[in-house]
Structures are given as C-alpha cells and as structure tokens.
Protein backbone atom coordinates (compact mmCIF):
# COMPACT_ATOMS: atom_id res chain seq x y z
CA UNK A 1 8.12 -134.24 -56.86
CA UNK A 2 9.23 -134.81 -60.53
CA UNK A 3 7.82 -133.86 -63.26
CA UNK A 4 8.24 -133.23 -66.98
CA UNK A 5 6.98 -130.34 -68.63
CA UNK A 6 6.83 -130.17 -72.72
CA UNK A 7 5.71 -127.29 -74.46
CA UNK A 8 2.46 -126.67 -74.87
CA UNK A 9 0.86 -125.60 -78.39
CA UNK A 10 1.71 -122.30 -80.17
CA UNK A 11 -2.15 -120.86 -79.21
CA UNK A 12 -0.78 -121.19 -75.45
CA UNK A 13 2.18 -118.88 -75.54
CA UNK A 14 0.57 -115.67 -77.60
CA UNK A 15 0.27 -113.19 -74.42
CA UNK A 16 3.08 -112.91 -71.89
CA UNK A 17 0.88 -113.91 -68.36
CA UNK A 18 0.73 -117.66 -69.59
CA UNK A 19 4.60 -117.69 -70.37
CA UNK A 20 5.43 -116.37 -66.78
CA UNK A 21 2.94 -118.58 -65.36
CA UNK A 22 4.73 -121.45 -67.35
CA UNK A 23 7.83 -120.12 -65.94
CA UNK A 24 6.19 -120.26 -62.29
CA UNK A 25 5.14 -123.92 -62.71
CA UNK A 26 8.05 -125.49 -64.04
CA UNK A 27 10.45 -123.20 -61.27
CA UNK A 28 7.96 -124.72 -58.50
CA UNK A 29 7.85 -128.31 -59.76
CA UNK A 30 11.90 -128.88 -60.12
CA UNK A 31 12.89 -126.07 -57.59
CA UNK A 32 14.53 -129.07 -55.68
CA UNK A 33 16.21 -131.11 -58.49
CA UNK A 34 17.34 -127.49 -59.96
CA UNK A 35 18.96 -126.51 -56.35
CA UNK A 36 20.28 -130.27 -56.37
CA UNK A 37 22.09 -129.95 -60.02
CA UNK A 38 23.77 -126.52 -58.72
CA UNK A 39 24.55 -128.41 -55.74
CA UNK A 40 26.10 -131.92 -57.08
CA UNK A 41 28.51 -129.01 -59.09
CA UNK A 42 29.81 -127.98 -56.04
CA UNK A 43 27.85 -125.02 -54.41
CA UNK A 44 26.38 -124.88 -50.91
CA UNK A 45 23.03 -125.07 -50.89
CA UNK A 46 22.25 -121.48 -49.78
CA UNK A 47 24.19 -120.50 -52.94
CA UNK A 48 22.14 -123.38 -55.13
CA UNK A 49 18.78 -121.97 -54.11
CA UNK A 50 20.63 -117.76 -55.01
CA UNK A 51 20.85 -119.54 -58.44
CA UNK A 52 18.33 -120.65 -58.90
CA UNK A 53 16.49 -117.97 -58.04
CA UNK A 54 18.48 -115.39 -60.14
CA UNK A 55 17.49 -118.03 -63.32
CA UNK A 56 13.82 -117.16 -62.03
CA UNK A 57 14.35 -113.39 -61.92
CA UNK A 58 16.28 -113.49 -65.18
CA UNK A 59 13.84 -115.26 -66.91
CA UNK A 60 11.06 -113.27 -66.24
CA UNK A 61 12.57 -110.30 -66.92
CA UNK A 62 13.67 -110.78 -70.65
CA UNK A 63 10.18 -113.06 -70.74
CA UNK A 64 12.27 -115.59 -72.44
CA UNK A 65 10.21 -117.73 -74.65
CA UNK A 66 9.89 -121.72 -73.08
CA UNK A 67 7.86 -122.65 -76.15
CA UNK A 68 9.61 -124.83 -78.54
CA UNK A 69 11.61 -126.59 -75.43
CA UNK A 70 11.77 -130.01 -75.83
CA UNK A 71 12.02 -130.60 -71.91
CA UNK A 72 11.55 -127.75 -69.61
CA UNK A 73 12.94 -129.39 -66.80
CA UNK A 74 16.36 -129.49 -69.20
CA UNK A 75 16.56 -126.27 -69.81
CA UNK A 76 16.16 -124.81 -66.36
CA UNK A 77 18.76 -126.92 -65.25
CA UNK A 78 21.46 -126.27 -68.14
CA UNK A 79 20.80 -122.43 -67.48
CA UNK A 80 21.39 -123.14 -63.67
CA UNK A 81 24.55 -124.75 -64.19
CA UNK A 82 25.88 -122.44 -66.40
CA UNK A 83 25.09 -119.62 -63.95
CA UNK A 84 26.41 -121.76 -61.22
CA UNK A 85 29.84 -121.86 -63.71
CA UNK A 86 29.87 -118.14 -64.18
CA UNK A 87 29.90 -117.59 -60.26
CA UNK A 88 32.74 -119.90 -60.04
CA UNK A 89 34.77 -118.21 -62.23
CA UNK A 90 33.72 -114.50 -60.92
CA UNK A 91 34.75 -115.62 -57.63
CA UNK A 92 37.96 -117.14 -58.68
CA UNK A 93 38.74 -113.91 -60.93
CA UNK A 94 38.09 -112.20 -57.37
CA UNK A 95 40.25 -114.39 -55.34
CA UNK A 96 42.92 -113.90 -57.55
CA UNK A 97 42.17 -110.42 -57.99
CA UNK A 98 42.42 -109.43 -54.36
CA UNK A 99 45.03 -111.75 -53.24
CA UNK A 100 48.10 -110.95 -51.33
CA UNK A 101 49.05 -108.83 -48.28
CA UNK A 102 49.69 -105.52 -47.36
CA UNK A 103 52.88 -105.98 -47.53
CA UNK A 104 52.91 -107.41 -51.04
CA UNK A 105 50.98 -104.02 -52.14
CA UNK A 106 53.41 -101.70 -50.79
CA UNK A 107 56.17 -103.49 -52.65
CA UNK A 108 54.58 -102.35 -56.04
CA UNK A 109 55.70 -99.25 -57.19
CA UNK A 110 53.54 -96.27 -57.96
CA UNK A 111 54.66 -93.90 -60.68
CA UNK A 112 54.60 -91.02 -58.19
CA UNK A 113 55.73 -87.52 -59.25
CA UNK A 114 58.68 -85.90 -57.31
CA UNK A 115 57.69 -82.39 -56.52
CA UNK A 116 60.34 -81.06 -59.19
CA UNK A 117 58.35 -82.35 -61.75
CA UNK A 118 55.17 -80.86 -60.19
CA UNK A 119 56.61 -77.50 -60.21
CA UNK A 120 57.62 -78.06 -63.84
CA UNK A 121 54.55 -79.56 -65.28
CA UNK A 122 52.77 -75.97 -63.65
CA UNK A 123 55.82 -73.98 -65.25
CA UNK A 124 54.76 -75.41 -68.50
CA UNK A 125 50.90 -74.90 -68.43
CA UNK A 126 51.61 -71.49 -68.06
CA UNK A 127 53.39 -71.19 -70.36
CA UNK A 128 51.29 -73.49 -72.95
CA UNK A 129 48.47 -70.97 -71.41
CA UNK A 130 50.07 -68.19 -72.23
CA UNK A 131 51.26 -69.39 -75.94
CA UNK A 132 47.42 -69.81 -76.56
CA UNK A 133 46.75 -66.40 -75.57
CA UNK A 134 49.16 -65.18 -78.17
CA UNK A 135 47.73 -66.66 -81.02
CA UNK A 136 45.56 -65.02 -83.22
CA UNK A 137 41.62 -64.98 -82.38
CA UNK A 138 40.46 -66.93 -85.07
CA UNK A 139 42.90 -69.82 -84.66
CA UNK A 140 43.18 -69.61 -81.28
CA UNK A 141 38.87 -70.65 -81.54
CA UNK A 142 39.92 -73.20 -84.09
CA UNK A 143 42.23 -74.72 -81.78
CA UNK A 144 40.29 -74.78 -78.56
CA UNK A 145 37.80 -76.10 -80.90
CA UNK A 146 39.56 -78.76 -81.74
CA UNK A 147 41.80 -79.89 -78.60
CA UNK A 148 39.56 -78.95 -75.72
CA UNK A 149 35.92 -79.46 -77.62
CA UNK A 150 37.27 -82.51 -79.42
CA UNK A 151 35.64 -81.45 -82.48
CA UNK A 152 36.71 -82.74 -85.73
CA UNK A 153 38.27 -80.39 -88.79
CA UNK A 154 35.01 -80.90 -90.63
CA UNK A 155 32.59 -79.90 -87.31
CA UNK A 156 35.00 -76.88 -87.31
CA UNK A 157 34.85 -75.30 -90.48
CA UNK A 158 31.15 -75.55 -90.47
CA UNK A 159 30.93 -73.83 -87.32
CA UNK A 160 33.25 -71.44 -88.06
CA UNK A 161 32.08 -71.37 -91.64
CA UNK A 162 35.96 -71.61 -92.81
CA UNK A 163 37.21 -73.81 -95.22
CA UNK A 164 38.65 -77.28 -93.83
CA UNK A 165 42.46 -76.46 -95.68
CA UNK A 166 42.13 -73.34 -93.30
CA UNK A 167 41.06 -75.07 -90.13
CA UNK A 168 43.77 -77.79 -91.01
CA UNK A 169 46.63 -74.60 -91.60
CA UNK A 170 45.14 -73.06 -87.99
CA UNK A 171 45.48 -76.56 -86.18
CA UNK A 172 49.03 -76.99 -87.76
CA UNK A 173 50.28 -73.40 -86.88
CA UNK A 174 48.85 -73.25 -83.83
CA UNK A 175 50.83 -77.05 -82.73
CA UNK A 176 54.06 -75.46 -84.23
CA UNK A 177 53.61 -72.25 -82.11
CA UNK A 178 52.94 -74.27 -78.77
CA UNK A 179 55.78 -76.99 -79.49
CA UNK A 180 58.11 -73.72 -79.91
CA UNK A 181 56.84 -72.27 -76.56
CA UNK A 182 57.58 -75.44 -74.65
CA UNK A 183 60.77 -75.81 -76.03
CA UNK A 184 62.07 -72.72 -74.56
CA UNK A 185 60.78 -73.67 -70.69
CA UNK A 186 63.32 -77.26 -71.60
C-alpha cells in the first residue's frame, strides 16, 4: 500500500493529538517501504522494523512538527536511514571496541603500584595530615576551604569575611608549609 502524504493546512496542526495522529497514519501507511529502505541499506529485517519503530517512538516523544513537509513519506524514510547509519557505526565502534582476546588484554600493562610505593604514599598523607594540623586555625579553614571544598579565593573571603590578598597569603603559606613537610619524608 503506497501512499503520499502532504501536509495538511496550518488550522490542522494547532493541538498536538492531530500531529501524533498524523504521525500514526503516515507510520501505518509506509511501515513496509520504511522497513524496506532500512533493509535495501543492509539491515535484517528484525533490525529494519527496531528502526523503524524507534523513528515512531522518537517522534512522538519530541512531537516533532510534520507540517511544512513537502512529502511525508520522504521524511520518514531519510530519518530511518540515518538511524539505520548511526547503528552501523555504534556497532562498528563496539566491534572495534571489544575486539581481541584474553590474551591480547593481559599483554597491556596496568600502571599497578608496587607495595613500596603504597607504604610511601600512606607515609606521606600522614604526614601532609599532620602538616595541616600544624597550621594556624584560620588558614588551616582557608585552606580546607579551598582544596577539599573547592571553593574559590573570592567564595572564601566572603565566608570567612577576610580580605581576598589574605585568603590568597593563607593559600600561599599554607602550599609552602606542606611542600616543606613532604620534602623531609623524600
């Protein structure tokens, strides 16, 4: 069954139930030739009718406006094929994507920590911890405030209703102080 739906006039399209029942016409009337376009591309035709469907459900959903189509019948199919394209390419992107043997994955190296550096990265949190503790109150606020609460120098000095040169001399004391820790534990 072909036929060829134009639009209809502007009075036709002003409430939403006549567009989807547009929608429902046209899908019905070309559901074949629309499963045949996706299928002359190269899809089975169980995947040709999951196309064509999706174009259904995805149409109705954003309520796409059909008025102003020159050919209805074009437009379903164009928006088929191109969906039929995009599934190609997904499905290439995942063939290529998950590709390869075991083997081939063990071969990759992992950037695994030896336990020295575990026990060293722990040695220096502690002491980063405890050069934290030894700072002062207020800039000890003004950096938490900064590197843990990722607030800027501006959010700070409201909050803390300090001037931003101070917050900025806190943040910069505070770096120099914890770069002089770590360089001890090295």
């Amino acid at each position: 069954m072909t036929a060829h739906f134009s639009a209809s006039p502007a009075s036709d399209f002003t409430n939403a139930p006549s567009q989807s029942t547009l929608l429902d016409h046209a899908i019905l009337a070309h559901y074949e030739e629309l499963c045949g376009s996706v299928r002359r591309r190269g899809h089975s035709p169980a995947h040709s009718q999951e196309i064509v469907h999706d174009i259904y459900v995805r149409l109705r959903q954003r309520q796409t406006t059909l008025e102003g189509k020159a050919s209805l019948k074009a437009f379903l199919i164009r928006a088929c094929v191109n969906l039929g394209i995009d599934r190609f390419r997904r499905q290439r992107f995942e063939a290529c994507l998950f590709s390869g043997s075991e083997q081939e994955a063990l071969q990759v190296s992992a950037p695994i920590a030896s336990p020295d550096q575990g026990l060293d990265l722990e040695h220096r949190l502690a002491t980063l911890k405890t050069a934290i503790m030894e700072m002062s109150l207020q800039r000890r606020r003004v950096f938490i405030a900064s590197r843990v609460g990722n607030l800027s120098a501006d959010e700070i000095s409201q909050r803390m209703k300090i001037s931003r040169n101070m917050v900025d001399r806190h943040l910069r004391k505070a770096y120099l102080h914890c770069l002089d820790r770590l360089e001890e534990t090295l």
